[in-house]
PDB file of N, CA and C in Angstrom:
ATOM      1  N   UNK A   1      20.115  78.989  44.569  1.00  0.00           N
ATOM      2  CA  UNK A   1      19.103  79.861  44.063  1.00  0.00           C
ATOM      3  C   UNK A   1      18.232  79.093  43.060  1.00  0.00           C
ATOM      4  N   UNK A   2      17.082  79.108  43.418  1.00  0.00           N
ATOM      5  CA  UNK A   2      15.869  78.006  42.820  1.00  0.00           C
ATOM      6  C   UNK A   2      15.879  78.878  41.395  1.00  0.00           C
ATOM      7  N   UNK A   3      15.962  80.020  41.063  1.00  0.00           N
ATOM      8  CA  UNK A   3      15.679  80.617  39.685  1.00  0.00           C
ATOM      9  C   UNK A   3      16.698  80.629  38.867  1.00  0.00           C
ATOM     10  N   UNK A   4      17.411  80.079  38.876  1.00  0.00           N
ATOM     11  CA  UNK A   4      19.130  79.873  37.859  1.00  0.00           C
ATOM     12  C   UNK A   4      18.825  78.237  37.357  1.00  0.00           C
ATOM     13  N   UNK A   5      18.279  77.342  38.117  1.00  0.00           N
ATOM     14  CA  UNK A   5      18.618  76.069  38.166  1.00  0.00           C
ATOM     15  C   UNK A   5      17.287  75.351  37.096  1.00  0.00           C
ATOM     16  N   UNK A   6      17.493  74.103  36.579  1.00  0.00           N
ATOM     17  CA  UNK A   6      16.637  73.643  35.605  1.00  0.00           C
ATOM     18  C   UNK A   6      16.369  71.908  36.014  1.00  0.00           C
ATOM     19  N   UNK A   7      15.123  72.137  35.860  1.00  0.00           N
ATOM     20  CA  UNK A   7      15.043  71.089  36.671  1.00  0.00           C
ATOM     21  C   UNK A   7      14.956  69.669  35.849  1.00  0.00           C
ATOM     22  N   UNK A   8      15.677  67.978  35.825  1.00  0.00           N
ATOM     23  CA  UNK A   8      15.431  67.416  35.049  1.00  0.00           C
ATOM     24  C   UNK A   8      14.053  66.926  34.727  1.00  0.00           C
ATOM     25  N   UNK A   9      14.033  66.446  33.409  1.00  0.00           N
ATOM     26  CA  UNK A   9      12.683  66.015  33.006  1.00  0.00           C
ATOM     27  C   UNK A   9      12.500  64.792  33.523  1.00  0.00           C
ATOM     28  N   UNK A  10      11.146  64.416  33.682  1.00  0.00           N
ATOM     29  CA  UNK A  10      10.927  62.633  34.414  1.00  0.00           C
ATOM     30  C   UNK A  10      11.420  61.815  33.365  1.00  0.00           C
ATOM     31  N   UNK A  11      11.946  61.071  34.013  1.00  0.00           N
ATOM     32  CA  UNK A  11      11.913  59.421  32.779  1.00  0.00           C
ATOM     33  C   UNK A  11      10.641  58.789  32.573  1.00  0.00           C
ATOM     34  N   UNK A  12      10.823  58.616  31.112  1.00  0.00           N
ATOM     35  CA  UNK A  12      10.176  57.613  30.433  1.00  0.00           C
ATOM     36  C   UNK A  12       9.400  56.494  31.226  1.00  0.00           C
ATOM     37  N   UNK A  13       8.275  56.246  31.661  1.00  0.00           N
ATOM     38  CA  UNK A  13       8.101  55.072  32.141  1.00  0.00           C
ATOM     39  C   UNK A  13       7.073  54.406  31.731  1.00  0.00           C
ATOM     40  N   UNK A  14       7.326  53.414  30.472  1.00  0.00           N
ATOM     41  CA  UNK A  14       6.050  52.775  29.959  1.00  0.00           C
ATOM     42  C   UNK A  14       5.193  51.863  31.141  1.00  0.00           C
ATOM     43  N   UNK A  15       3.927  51.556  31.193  1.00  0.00           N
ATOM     44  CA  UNK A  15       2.978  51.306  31.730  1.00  0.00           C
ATOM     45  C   UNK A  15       2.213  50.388  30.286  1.00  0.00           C
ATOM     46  N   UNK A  16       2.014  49.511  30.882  1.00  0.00           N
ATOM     47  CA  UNK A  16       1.018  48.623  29.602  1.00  0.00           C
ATOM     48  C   UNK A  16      -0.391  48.753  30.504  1.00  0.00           C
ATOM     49  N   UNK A  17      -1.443  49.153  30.150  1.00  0.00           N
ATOM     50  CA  UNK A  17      -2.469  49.839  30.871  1.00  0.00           C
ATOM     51  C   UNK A  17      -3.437  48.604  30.795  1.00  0.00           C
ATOM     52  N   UNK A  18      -2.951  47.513  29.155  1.00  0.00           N
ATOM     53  CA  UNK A  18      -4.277  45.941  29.157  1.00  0.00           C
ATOM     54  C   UNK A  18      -3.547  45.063  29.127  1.00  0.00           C
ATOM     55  N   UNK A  19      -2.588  44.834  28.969  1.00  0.00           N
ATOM     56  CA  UNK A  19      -2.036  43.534  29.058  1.00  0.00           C
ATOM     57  C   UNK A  19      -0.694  43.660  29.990  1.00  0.00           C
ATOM     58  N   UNK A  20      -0.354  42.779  30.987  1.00  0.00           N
ATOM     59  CA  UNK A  20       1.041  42.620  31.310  1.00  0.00           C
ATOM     60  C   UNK A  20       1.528  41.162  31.349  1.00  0.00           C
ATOM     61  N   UNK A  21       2.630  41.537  30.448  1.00  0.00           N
ATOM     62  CA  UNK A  21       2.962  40.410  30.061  1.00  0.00           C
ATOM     63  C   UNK A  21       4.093  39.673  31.088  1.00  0.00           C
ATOM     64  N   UNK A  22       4.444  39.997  32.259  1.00  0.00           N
ATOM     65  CA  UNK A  22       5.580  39.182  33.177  1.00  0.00           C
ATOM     66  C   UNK A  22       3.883  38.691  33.690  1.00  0.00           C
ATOM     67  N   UNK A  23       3.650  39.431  34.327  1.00  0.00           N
ATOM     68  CA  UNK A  23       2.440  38.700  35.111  1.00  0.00           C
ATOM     69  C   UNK A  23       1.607  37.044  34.478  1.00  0.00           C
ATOM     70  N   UNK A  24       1.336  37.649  32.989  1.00  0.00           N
ATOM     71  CA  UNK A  24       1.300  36.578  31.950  1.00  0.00           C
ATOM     72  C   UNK A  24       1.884  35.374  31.906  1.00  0.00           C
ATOM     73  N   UNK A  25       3.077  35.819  31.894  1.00  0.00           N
ATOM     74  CA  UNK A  25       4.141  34.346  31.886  1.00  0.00           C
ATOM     75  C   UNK A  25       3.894  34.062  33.270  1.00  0.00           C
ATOM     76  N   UNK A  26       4.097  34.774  34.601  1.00  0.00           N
ATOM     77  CA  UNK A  26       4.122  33.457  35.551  1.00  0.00           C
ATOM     78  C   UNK A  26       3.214  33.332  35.813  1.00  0.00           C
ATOM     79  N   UNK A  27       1.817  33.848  35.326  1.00  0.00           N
ATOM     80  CA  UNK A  27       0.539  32.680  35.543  1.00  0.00           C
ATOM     81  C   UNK A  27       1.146  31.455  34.701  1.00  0.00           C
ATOM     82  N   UNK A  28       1.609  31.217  33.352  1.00  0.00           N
ATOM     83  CA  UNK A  28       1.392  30.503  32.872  1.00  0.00           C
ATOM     84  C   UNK A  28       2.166  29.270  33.118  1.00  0.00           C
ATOM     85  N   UNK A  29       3.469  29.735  34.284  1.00  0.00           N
ATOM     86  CA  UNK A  29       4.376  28.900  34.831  1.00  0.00           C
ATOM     87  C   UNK A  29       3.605  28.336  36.023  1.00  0.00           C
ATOM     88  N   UNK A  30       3.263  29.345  36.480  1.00  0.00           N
ATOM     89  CA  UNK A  30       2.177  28.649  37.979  1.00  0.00           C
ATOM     90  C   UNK A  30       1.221  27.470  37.431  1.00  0.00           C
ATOM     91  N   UNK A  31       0.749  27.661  36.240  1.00  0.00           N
ATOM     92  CA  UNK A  31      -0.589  26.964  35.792  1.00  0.00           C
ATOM     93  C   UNK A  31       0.291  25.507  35.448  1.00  0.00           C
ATOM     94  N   UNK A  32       1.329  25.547  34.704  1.00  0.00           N
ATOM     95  CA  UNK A  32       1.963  24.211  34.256  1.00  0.00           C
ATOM     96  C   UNK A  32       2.732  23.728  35.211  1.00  0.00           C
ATOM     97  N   UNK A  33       3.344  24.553  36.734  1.00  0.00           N
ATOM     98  CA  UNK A  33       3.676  23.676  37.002  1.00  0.00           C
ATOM     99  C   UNK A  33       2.467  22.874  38.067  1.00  0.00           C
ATOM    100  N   UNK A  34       1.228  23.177  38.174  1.00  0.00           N
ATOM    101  CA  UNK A  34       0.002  22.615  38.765  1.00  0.00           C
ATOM    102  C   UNK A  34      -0.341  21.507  37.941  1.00  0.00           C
ATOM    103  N   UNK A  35      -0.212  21.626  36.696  1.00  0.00           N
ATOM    104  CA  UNK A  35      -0.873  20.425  36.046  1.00  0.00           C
ATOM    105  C   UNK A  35       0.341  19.216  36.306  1.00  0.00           C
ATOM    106  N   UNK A  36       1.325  19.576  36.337  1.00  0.00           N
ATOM    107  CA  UNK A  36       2.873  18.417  36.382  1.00  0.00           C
ATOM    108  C   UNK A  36       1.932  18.276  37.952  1.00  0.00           C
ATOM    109  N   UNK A  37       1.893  18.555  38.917  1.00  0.00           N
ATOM    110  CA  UNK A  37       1.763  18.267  40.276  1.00  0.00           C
ATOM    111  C   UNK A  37       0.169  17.373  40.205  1.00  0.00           C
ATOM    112  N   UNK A  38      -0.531  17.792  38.997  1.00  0.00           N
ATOM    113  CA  UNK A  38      -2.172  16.523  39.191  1.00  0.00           C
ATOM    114  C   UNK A  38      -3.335  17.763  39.962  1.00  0.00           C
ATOM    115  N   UNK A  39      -2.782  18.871  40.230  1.00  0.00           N
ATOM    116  CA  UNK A  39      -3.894  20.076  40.439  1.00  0.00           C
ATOM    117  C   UNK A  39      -4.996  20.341  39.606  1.00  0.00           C
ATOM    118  N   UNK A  40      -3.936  20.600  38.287  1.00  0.00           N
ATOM    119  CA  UNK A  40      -5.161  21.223  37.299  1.00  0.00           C
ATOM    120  C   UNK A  40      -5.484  19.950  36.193  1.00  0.00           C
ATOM    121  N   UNK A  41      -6.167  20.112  35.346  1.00  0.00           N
ATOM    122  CA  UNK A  41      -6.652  19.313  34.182  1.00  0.00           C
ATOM    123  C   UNK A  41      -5.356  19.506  33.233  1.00  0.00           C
ATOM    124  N   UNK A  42      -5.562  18.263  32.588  1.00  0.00           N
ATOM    125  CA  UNK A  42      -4.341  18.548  30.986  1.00  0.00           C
ATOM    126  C   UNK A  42      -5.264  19.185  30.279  1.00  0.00           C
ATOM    127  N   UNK A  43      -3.938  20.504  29.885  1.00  0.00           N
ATOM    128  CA  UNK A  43      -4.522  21.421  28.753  1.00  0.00           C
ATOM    129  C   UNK A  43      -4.818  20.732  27.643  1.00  0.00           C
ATOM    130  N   UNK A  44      -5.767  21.414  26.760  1.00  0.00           N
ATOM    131  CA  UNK A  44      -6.231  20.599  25.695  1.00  0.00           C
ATOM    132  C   UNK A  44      -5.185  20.873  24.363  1.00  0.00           C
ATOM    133  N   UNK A  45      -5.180  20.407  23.573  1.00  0.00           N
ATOM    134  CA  UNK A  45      -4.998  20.618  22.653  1.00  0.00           C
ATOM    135  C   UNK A  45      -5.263  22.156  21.566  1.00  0.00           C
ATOM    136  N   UNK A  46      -4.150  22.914  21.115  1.00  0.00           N
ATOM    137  CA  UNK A  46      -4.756  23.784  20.195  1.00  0.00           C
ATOM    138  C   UNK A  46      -5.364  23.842  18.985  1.00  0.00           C
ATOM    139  N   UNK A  47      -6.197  24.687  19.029  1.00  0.00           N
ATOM    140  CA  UNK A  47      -7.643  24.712  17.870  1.00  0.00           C
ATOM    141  C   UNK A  47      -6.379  24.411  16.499  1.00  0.00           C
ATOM    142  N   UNK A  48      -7.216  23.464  15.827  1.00  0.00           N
ATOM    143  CA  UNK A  48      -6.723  22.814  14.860  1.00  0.00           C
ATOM    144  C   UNK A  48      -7.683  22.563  13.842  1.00  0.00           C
ATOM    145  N   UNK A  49      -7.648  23.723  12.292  1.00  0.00           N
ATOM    146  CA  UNK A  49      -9.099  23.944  11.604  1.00  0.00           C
ATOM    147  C   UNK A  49      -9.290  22.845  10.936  1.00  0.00           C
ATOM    148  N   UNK A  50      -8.311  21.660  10.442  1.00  0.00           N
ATOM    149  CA  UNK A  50      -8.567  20.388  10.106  1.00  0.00           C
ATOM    150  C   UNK A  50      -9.343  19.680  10.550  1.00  0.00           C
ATOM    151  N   UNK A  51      -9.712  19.870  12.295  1.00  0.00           N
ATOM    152  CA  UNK A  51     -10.406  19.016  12.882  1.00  0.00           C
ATOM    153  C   UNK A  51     -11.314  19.602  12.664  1.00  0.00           C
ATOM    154  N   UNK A  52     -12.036  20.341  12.291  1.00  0.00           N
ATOM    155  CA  UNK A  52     -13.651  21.075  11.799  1.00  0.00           C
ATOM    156  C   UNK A  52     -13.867  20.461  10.470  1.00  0.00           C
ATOM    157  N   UNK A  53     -13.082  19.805   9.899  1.00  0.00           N
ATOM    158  CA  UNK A  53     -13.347  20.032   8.403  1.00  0.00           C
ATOM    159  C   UNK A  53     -14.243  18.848   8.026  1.00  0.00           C
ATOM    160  N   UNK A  54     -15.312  19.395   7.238  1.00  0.00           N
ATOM    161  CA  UNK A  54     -16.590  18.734   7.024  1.00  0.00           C
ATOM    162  C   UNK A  54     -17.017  18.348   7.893  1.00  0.00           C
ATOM    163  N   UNK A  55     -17.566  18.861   8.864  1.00  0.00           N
ATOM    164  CA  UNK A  55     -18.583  18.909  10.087  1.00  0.00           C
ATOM    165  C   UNK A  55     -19.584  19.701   9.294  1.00  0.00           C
ATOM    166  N   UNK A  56     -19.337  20.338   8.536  1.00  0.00           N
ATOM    167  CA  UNK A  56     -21.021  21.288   8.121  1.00  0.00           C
ATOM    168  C   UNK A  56     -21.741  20.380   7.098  1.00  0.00           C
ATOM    169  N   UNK A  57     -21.039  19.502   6.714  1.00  0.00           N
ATOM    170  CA  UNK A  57     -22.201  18.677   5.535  1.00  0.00           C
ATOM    171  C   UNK A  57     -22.831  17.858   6.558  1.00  0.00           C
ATOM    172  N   UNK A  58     -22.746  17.328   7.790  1.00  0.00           N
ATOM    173  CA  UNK A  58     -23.444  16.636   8.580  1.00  0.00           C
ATOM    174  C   UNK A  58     -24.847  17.274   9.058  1.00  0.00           C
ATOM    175  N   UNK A  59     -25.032  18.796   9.132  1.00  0.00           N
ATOM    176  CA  UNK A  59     -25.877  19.546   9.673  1.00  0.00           C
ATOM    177  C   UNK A  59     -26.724  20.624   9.221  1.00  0.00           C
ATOM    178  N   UNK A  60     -26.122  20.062   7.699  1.00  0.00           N
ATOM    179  CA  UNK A  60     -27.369  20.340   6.703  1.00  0.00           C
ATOM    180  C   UNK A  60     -27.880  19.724   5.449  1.00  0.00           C
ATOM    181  N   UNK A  61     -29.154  19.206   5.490  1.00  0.00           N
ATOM    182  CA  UNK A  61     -29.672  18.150   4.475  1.00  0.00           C
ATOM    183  C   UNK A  61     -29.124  18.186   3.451  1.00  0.00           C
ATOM    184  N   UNK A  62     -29.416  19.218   2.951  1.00  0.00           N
ATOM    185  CA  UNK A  62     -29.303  18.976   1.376  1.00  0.00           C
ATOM    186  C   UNK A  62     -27.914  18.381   0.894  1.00  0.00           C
ATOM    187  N   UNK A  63     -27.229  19.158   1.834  1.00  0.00           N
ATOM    188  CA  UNK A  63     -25.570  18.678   1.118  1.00  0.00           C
ATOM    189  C   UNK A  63     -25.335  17.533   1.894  1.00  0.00           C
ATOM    190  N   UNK A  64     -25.459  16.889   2.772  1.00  0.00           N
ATOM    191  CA  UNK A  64     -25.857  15.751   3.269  1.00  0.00           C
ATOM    192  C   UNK A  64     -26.540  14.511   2.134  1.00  0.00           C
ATOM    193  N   UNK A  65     -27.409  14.707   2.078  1.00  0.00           N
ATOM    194  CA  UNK A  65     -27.870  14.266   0.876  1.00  0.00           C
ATOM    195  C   UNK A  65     -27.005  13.909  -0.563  1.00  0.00           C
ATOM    196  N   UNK A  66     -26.834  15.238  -0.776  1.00  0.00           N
ATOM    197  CA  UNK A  66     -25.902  15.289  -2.317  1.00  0.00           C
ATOM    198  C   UNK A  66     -24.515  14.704  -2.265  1.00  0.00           C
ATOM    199  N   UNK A  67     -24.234  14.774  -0.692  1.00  0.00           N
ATOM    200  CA  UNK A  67     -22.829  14.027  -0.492  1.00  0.00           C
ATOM    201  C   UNK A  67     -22.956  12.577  -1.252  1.00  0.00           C
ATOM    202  N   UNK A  68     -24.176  11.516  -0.278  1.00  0.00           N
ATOM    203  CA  UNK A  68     -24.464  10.618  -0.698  1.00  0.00           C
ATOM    204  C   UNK A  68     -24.589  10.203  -1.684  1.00  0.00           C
ATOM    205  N   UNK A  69     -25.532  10.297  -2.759  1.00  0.00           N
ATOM    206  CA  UNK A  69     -25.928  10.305  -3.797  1.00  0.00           C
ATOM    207  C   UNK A  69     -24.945  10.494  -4.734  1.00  0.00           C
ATOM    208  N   UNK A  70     -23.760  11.266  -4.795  1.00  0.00           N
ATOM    209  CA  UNK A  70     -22.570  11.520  -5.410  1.00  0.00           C
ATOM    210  C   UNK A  70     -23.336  12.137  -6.518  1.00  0.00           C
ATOM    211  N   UNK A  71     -22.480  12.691  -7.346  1.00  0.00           N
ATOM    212  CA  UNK A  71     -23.268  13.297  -9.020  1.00  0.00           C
ATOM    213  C   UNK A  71     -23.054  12.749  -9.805  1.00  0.00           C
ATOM    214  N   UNK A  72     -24.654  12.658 -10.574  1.00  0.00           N
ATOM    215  CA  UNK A  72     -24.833  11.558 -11.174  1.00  0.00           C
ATOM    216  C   UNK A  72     -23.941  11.403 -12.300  1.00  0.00           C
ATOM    217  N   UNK A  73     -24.185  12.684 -13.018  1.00  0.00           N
ATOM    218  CA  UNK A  73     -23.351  12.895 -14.377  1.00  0.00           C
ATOM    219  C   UNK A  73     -22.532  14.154 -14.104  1.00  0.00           C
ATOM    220  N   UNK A  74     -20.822  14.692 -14.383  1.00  0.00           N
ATOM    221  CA  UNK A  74     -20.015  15.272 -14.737  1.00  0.00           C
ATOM    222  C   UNK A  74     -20.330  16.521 -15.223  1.00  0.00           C
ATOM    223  N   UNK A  75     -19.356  17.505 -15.108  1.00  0.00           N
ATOM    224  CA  UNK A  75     -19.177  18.535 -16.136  1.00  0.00           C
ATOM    225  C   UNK A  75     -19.129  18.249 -17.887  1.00  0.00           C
ATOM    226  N   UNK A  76     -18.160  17.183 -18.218  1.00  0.00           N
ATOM    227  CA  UNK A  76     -17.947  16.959 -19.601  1.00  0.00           C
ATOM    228  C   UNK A  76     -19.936  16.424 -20.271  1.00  0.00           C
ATOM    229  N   UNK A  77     -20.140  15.521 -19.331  1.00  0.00           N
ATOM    230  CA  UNK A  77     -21.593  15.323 -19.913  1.00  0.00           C
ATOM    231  C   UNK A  77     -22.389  16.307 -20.106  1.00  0.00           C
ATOM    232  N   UNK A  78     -22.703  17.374 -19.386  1.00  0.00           N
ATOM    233  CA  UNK A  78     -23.233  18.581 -18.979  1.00  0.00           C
ATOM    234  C   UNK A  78     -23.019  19.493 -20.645  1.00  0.00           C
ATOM    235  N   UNK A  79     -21.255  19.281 -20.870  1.00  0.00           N
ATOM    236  CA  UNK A  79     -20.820  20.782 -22.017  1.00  0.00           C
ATOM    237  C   UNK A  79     -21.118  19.364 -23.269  1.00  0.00           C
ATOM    238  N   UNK A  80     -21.273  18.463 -23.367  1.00  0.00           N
ATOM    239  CA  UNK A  80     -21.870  17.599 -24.977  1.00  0.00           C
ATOM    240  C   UNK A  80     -22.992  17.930 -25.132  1.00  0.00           C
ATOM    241  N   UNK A  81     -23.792  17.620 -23.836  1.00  0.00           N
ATOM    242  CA  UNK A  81     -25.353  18.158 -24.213  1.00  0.00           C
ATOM    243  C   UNK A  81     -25.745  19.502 -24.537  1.00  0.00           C
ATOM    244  N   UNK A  82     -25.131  20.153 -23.704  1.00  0.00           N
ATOM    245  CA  UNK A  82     -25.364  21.665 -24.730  1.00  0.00           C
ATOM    246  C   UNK A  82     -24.751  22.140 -25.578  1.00  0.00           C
ATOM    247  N   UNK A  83     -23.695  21.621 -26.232  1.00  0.00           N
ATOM    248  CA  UNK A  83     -23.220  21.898 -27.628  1.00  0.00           C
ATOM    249  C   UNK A  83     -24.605  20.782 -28.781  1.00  0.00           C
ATOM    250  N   UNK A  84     -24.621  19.743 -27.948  1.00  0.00           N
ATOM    251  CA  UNK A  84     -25.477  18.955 -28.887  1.00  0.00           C
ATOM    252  C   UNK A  84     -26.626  19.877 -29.060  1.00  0.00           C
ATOM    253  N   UNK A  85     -27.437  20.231 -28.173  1.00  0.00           N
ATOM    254  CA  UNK A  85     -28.516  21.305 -28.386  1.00  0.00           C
ATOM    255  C   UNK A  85     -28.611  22.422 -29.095  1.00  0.00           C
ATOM    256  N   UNK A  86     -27.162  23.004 -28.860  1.00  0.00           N
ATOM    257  CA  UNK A  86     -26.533  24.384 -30.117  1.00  0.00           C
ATOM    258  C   UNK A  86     -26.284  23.965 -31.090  1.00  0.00           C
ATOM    259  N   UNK A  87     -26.636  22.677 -31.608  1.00  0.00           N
ATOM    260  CA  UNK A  87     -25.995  21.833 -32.995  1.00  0.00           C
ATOM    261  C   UNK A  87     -27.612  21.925 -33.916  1.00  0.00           C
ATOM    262  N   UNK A  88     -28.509  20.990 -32.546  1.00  0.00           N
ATOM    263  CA  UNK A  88     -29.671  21.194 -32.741  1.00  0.00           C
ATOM    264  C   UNK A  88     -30.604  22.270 -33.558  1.00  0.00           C
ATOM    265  N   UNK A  89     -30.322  22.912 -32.684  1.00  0.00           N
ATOM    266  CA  UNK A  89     -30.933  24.061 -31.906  1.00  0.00           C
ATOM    267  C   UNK A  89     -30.857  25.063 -33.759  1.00  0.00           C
ATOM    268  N   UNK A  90     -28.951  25.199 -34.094  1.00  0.00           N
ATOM    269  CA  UNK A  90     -28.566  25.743 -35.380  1.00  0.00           C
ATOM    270  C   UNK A  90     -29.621  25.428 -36.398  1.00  0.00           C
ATOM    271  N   UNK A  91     -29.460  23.785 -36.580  1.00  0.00           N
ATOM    272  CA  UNK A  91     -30.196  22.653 -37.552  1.00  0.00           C
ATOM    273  C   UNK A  91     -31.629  23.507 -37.852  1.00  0.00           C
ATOM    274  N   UNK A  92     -32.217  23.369 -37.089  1.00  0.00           N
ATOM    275  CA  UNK A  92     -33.794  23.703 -37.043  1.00  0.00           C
ATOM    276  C   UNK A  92     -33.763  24.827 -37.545  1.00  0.00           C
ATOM    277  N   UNK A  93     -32.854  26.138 -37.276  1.00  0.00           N
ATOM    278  CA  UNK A  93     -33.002  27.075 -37.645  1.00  0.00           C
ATOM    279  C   UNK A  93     -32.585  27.292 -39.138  1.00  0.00           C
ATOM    280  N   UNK A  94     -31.620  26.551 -40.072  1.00  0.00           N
ATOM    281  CA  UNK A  94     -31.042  26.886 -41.041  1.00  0.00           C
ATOM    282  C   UNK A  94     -31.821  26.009 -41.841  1.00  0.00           C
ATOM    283  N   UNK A  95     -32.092  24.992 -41.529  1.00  0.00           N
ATOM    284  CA  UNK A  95     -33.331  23.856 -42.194  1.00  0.00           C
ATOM    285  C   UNK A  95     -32.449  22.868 -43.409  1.00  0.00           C
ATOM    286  N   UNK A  96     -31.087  22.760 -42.989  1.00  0.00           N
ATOM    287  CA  UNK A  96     -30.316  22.100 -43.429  1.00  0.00           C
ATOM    288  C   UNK A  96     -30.259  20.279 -42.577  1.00  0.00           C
TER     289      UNK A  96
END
């Protein structure tokens, strides 16, 4: 009798709807073992941000420039002269 009886619920069945990841791996087994066989190209190397580093002073003047040139004079030269000027600067005003 169909009206006494309860019917079970479905199972659970996850579905990854953007990524599948078995499929994933054996592309990635198919792909390496093509390159061992001389099919595909050797993979390159992974992005490594060291190897970028200072590429941007090449491709823009100014700091290009200022690289060269190095600076002329320091921070410490920079804070004498303007204390010397606030020394100055006092002097003139107190007329001492």
């Amino acid at each position: 009798m169909g009206m006494f009886q309860t019917r079970e619920p479905r199972r659970y069945r996850r579905v990854n709807i953007y990524t599948d990841e078995n499929r994933e791996r054996l592309q990635r087994l198919v792909d390496e073992v093509r390159r061992e066989q001389g099919e595909l190209p050797v993979k390159e190397k992974p992005f490594d941000p060291e190897s970028i580093k200072g590429t941007f002073i090449n491709y823009t003047p100014r700091a290009k420039k200022h690289k060269e040139n190095g600076s002329r004079f320091g921070w410490p030269l920079i804070i004498v002269l303007v204390m010397a000027l606030v020394i100055i600067w006092r002097l003139l005003l107190t007329g001492r």
